[in-house]
Protein backbone atom coordinates (compact mmCIF):
# COMPACT_ATOMS: atom_id res chain seq x y z
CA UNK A 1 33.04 -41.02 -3.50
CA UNK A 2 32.00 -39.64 -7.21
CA UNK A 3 34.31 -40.29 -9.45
CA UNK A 4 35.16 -36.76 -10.49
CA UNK A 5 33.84 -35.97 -14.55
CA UNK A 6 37.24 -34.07 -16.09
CA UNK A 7 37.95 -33.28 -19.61
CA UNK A 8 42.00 -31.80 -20.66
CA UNK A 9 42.07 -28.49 -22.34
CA UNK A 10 45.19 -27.66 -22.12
CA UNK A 11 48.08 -30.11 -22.88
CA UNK A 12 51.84 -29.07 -21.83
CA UNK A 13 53.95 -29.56 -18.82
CA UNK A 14 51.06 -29.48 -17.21
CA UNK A 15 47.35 -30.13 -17.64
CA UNK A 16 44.09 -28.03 -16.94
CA UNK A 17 41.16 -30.09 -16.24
CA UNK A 18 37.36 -28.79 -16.49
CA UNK A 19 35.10 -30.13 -13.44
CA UNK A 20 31.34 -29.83 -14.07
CA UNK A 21 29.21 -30.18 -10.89
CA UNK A 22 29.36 -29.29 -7.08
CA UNK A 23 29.07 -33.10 -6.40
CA UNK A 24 32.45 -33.88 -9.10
CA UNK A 25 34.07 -30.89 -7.39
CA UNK A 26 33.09 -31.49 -3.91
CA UNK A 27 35.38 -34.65 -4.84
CA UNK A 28 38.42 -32.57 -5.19
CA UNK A 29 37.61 -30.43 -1.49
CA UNK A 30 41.01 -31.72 0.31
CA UNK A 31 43.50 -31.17 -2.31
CA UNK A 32 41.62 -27.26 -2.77
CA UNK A 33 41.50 -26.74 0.42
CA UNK A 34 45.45 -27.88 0.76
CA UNK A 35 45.90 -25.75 -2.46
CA UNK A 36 44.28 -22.63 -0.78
CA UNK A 37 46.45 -23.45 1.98
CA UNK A 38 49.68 -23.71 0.21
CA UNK A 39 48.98 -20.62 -1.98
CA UNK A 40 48.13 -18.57 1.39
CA UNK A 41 44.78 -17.71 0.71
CA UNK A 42 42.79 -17.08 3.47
CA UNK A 43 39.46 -18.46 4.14
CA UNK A 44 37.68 -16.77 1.11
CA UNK A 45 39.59 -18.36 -0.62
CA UNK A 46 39.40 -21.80 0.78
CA UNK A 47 37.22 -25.17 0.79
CA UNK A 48 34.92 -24.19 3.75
CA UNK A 49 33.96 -21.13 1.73
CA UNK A 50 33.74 -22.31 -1.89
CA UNK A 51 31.54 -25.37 -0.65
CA UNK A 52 28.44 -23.23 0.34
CA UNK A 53 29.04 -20.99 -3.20
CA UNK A 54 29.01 -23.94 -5.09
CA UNK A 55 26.15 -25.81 -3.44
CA UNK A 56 23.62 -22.98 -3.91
CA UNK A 57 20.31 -22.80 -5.63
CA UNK A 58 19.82 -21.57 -9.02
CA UNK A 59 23.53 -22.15 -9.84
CA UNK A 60 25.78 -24.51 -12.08
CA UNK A 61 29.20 -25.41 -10.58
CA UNK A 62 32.68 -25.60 -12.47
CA UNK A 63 36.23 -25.86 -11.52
CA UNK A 64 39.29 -25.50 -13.68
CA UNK A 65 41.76 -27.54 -11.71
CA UNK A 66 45.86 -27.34 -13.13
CA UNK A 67 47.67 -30.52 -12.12
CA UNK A 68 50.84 -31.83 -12.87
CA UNK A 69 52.38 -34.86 -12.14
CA UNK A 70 49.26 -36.09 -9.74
CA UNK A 71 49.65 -32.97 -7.97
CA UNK A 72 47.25 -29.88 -8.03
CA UNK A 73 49.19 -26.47 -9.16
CA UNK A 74 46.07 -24.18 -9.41
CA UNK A 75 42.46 -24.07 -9.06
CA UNK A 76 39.72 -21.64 -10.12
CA UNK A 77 36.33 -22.28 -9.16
CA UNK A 78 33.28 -20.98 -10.44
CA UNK A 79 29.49 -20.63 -10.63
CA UNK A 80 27.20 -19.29 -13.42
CA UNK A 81 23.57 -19.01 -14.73
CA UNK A 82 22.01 -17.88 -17.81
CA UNK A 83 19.48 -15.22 -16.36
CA UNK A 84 15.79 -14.59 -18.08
CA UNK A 85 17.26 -12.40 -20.64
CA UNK A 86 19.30 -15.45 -22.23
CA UNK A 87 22.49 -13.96 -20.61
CA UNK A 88 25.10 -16.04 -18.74
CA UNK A 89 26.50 -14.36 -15.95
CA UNK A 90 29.72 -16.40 -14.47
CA UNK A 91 31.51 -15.51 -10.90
CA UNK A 92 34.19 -16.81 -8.70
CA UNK A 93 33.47 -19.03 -5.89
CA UNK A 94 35.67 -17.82 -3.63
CA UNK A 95 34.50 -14.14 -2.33
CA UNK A 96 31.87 -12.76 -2.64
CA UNK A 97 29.33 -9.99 -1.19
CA UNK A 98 32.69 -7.77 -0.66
CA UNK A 99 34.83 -10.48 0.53
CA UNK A 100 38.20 -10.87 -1.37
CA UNK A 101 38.30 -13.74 -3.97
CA UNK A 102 41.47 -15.48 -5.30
CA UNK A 103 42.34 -17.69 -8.40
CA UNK A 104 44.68 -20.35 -6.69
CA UNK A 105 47.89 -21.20 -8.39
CA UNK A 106 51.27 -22.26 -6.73
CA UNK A 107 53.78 -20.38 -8.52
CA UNK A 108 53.88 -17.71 -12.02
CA UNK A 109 54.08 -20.77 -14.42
CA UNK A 110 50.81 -22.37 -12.84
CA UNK A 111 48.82 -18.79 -12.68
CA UNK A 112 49.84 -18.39 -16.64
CA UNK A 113 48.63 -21.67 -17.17
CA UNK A 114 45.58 -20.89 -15.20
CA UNK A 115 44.80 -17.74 -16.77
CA UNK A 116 45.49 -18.72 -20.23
CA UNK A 117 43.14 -21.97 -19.17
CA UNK A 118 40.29 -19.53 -17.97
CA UNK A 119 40.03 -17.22 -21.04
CA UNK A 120 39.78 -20.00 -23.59
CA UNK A 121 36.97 -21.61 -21.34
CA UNK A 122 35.16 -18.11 -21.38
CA UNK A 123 35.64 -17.48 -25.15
CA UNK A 124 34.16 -20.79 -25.84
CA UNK A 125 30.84 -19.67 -24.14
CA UNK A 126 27.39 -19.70 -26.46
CA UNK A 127 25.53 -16.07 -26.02
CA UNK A 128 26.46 -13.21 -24.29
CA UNK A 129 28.23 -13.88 -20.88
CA UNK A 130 29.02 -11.33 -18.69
CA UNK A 131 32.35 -12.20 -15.83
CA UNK A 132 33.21 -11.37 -12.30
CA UNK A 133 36.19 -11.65 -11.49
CA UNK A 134 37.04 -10.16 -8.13
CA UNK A 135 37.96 -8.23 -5.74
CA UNK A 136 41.46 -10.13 -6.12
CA UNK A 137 44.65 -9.13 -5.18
CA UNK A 138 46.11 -6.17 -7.42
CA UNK A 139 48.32 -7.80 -9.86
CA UNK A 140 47.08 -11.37 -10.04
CA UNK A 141 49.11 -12.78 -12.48
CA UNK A 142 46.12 -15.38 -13.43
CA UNK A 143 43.88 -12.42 -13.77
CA UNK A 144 46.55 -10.30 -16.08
CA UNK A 145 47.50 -13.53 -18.04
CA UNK A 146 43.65 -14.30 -18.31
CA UNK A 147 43.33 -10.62 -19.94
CA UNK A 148 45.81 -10.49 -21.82
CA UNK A 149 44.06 -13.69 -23.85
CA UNK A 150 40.83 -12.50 -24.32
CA UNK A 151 40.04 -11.13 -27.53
CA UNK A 152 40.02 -7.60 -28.23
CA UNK A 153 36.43 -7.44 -28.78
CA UNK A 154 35.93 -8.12 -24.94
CA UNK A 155 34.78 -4.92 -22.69
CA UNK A 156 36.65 -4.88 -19.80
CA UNK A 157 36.08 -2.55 -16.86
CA UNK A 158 38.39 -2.27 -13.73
CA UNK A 159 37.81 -1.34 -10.01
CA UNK A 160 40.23 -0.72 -7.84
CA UNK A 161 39.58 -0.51 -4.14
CA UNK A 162 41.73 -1.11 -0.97
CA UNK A 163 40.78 -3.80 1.79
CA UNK A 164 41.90 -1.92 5.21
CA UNK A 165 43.86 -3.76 7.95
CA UNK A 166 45.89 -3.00 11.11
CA UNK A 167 49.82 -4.34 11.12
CA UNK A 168 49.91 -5.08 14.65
CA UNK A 169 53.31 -2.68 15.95
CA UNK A 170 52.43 -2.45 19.63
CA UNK A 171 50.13 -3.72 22.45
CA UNK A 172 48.72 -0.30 23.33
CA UNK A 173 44.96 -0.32 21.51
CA UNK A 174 45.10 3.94 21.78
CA UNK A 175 48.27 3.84 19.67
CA UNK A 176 46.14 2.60 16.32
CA UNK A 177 43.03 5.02 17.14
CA UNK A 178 42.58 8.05 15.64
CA UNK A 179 41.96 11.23 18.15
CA UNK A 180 38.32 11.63 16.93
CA UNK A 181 37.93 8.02 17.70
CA UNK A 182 39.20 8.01 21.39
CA UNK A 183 36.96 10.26 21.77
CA UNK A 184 34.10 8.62 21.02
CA UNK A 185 35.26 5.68 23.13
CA UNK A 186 35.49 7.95 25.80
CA UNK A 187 32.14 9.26 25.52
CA UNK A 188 30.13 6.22 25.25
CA UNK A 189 31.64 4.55 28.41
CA UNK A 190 30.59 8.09 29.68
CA UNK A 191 27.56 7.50 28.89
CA UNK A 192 27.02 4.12 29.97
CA UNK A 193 28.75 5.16 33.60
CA UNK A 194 26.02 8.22 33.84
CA UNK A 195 23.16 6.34 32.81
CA UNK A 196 23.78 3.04 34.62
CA UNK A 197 24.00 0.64 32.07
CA UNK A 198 26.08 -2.58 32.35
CA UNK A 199 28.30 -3.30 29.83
CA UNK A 200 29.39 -7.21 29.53
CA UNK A 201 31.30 -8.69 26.42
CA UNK A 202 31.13 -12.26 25.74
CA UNK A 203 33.42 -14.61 23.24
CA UNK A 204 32.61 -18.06 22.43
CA UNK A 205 34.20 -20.51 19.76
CA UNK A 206 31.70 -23.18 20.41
CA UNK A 207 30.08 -24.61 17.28
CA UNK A 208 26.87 -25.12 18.65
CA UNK A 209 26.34 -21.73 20.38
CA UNK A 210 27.24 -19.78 17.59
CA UNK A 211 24.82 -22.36 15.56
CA UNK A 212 22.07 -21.46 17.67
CA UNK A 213 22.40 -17.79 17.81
CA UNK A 214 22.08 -17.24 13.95
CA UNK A 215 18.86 -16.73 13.91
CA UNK A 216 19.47 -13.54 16.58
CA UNK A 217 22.48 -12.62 14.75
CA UNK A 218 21.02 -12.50 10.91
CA UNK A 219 17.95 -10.50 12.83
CA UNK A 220 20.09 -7.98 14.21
CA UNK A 221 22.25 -7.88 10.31
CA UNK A 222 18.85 -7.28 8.46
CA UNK A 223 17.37 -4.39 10.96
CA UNK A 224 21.11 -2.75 11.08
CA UNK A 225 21.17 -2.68 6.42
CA UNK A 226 17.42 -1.86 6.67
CA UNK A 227 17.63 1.52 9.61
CA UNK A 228 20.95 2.70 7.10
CA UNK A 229 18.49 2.63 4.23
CA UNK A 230 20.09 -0.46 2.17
CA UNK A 231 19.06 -3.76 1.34
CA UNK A 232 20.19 -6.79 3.25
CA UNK A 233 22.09 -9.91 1.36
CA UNK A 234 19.93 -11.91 4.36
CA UNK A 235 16.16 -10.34 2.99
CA UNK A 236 15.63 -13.02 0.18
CA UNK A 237 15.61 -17.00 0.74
CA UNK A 238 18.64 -17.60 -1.31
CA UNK A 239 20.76 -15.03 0.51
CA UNK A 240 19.80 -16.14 4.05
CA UNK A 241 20.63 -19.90 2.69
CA UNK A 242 24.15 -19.31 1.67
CA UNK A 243 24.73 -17.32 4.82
CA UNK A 244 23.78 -19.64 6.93
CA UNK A 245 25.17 -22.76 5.45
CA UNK A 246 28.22 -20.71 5.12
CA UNK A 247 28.54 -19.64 9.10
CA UNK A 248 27.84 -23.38 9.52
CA UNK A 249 30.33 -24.04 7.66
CA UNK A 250 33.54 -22.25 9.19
CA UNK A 251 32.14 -23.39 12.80
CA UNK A 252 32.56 -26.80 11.97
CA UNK A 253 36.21 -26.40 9.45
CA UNK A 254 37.52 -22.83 11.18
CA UNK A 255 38.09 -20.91 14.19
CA UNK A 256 35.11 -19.23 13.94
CA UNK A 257 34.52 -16.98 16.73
CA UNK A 258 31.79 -14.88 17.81
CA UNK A 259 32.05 -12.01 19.79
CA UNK A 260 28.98 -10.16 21.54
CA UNK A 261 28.62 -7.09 23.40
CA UNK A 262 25.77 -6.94 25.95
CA UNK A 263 24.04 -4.21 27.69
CA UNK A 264 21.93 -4.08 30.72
CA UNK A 265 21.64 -7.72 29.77
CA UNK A 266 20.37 -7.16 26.13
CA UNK A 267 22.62 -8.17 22.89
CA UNK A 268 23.85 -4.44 21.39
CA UNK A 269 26.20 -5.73 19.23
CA UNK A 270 27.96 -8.90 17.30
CA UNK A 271 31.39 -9.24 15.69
CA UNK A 272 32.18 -12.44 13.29
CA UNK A 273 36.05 -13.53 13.08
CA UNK A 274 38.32 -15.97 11.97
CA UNK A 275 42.12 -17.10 13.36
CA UNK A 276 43.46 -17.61 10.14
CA UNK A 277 47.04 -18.09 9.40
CA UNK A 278 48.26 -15.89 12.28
CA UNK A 279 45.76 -13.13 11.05
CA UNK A 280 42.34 -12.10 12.87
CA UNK A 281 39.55 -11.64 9.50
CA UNK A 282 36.57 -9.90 10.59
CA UNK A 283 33.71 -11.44 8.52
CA UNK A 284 31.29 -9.04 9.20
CA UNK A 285 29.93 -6.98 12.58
CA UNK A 286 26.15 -5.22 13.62
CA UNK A 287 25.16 -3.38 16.15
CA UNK A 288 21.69 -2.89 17.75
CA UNK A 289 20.05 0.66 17.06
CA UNK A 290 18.27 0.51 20.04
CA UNK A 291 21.74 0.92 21.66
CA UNK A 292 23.44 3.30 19.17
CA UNK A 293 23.77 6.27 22.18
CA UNK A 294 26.45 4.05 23.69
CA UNK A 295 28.64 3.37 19.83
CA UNK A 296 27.87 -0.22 20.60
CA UNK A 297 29.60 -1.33 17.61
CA UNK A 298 33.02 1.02 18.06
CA UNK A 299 33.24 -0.46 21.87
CA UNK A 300 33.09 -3.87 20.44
CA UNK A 301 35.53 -3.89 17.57
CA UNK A 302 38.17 -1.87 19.89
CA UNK A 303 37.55 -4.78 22.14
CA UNK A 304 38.27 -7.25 19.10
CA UNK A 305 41.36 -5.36 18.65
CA UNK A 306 42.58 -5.33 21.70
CA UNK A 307 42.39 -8.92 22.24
CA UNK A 308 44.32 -8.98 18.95
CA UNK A 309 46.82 -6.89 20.07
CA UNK A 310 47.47 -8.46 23.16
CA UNK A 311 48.03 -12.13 21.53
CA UNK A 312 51.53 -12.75 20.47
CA UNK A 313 50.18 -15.84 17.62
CA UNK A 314 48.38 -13.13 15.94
CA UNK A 315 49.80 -10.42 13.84
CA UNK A 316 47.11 -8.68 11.84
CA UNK A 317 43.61 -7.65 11.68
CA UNK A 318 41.96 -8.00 8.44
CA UNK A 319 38.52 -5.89 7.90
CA UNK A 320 37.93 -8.50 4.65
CA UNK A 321 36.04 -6.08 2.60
CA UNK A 322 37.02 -2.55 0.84
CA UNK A 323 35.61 -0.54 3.35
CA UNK A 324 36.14 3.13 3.37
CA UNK A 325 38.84 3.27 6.32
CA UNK A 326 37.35 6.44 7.74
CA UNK A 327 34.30 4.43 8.70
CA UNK A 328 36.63 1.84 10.47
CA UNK A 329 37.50 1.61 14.05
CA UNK A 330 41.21 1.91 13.27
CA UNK A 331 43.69 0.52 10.14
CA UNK A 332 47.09 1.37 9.75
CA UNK A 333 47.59 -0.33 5.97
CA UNK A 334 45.69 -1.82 3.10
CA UNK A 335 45.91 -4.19 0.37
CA UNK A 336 45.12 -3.43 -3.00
CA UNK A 337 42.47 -5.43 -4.72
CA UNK A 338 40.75 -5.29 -8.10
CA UNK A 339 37.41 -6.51 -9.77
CA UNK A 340 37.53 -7.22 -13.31
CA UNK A 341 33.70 -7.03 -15.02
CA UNK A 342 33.69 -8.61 -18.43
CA UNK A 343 31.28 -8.58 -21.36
CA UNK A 344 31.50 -10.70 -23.88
């Protein structure tokens, strides 16, 4: 094992160490990952998920990691590069591409700490830098303390969004669905009835298969950004990388499942989820345009919900990212999130 580089910077009850390097903070992975853990983050926010951030091309590494008496309080982990223009852009590990991130601290003394920790390290930047900080839960107290110690000469910009999700209250699936939406159910397994087409879904949790399918699956992501008019995060090497070291990841560390929905034999759809602390996160779903008469993708999340529903360990489905809940099979609730963009 490395022998982890750390510097103090902070002196006090407790101490705020600076880790330069994915190798010095791959070091740390089990007490983050027990930290995520501990704090209740879910897997965003976690080991499995800051690894493949941190291990990237084109990126340095850094952690600020809060300990106190041998034992690890808080933990913010980050990447940044100083682009063409001389300007150093810094961003959480944890999140990304719409995905909640989280600044990991045990209790409100550590996330002060943290925060307070986090500002100085940005202040003391060379050049311009500009920070992401987000989407994290609304009212972070690392992310308020960490504002409230920047300099006044900082620009600061806010979003606020809301991540949907469905509180599960019932085992009946039509009891979260809007009327519009039954309706469409209703009509594509019309449709598929009338026209003849067989309609089989298929879940596996096996590493390997889902391994092996990636190369289908990040097809069928690409087509389904490209036919809505939008780039995909999977069209440039670096993108595709991250993705897939990322899905190789959770197989191997997570309940990863993948759920498929095929018609007359063909793959129409694909849903990606996680069991995560008696919570089902959806990670990200496609459907097949070819197949769009039949609302391949609706008849596949109700599916995923349903399953949901019907499990008595689970109590939640998370849709991860701030999508606009109209545009969503079904949610019932939402948690607030903000990003914080910095220039400094």
């Amino acid at each position: 094992m490395t022998v982890p580089e750390v510097y103090p910077v902070l002196a006090g009850v407790e101490d705020v160490l600076v880790v330069h390097g994915k190798d010095n903070i791959a070091a740390f992975d089990l007490l983050i990952d027990d930290l995520g853990r501990r704090c209740g983050a879910p897997v965003t926010g976690r080991w499995a998920w800051l690894a493949t951030t941190v291990e990237q091309e084109g990126v340095q590494s850094s952690a600020l990691l809060l300990a106190a008496a041998g034992d690890l309080r808080g933990a913010a982990v980050f990447v940044h590069h100083v682009d063409a223009a001389g300007v150093r852009h810094v961003q959480l590990a944890s999140g990304g591409d719409g995905h909640r991130a989280f600044l990991l601290a045990v209790d409100q003394a550590a996330a002060v700490a943290l925060g307070v920790a986090f500002a100085d390290i940005l202040t003391a930047t060379d050049g311009p830098t500009r920070v992401e900080l987000g989407p994290l839960p609304s009212g972070d107290p690392s992310l308020e303390t960490l504002l409230l110690s920047l300099p006044g000469s900082v620009e600061v910009n806010r979003r606020h969004d809301v991540v949907p999700v469905v509180r599960a209250e019932g085992t009946d699936l039509e009891d979260y669905l809007s009327h519009g939406m039954r309706r469409t159910l209703r009509k594509s397994n019309n449709r598929l009835a009338t026209d003849g087409v067989r309609a089989e879904f298929t879940v596996t949790s096996d590493a390997e298969q889902i391994i092996a399918r990636l190369p289908e699956i990040a097809a069928v992501s690409r087509a389904r950004d490209h036919a809505g008019g939008r780039s995909s995060l999977l069209d440039d090497e670096t993108g595709m990388q991250r993705w897939t070291q990322r899905l190789i990841g959770l197989t191997r560390l997570c309940h990863l499942e993948l759920s498929t929905l095929v018609l007359d034999g063909e793959p129409a759809a694909y849903v990606l989820g996680i069991e995560d602390n008696g919570v089902y996160r959806v990670l990200e779903g496609r459907y097949v345009m070819t197949w769009k008469r039949y609302a391949p993708g609706r008849l596949l999340e109700a599916h995923v919900l349903e399953r949901v529903l019907s499990r008595t360990d689970l109590r939640e489905l998370d849709w991860m990212t701030s999508v606009a809940p109209d545009t969503l099979l079904a949610a019932n609730d939402g948690v607030d999130v903000v990003t914080a963009d910095l220039v400094l």
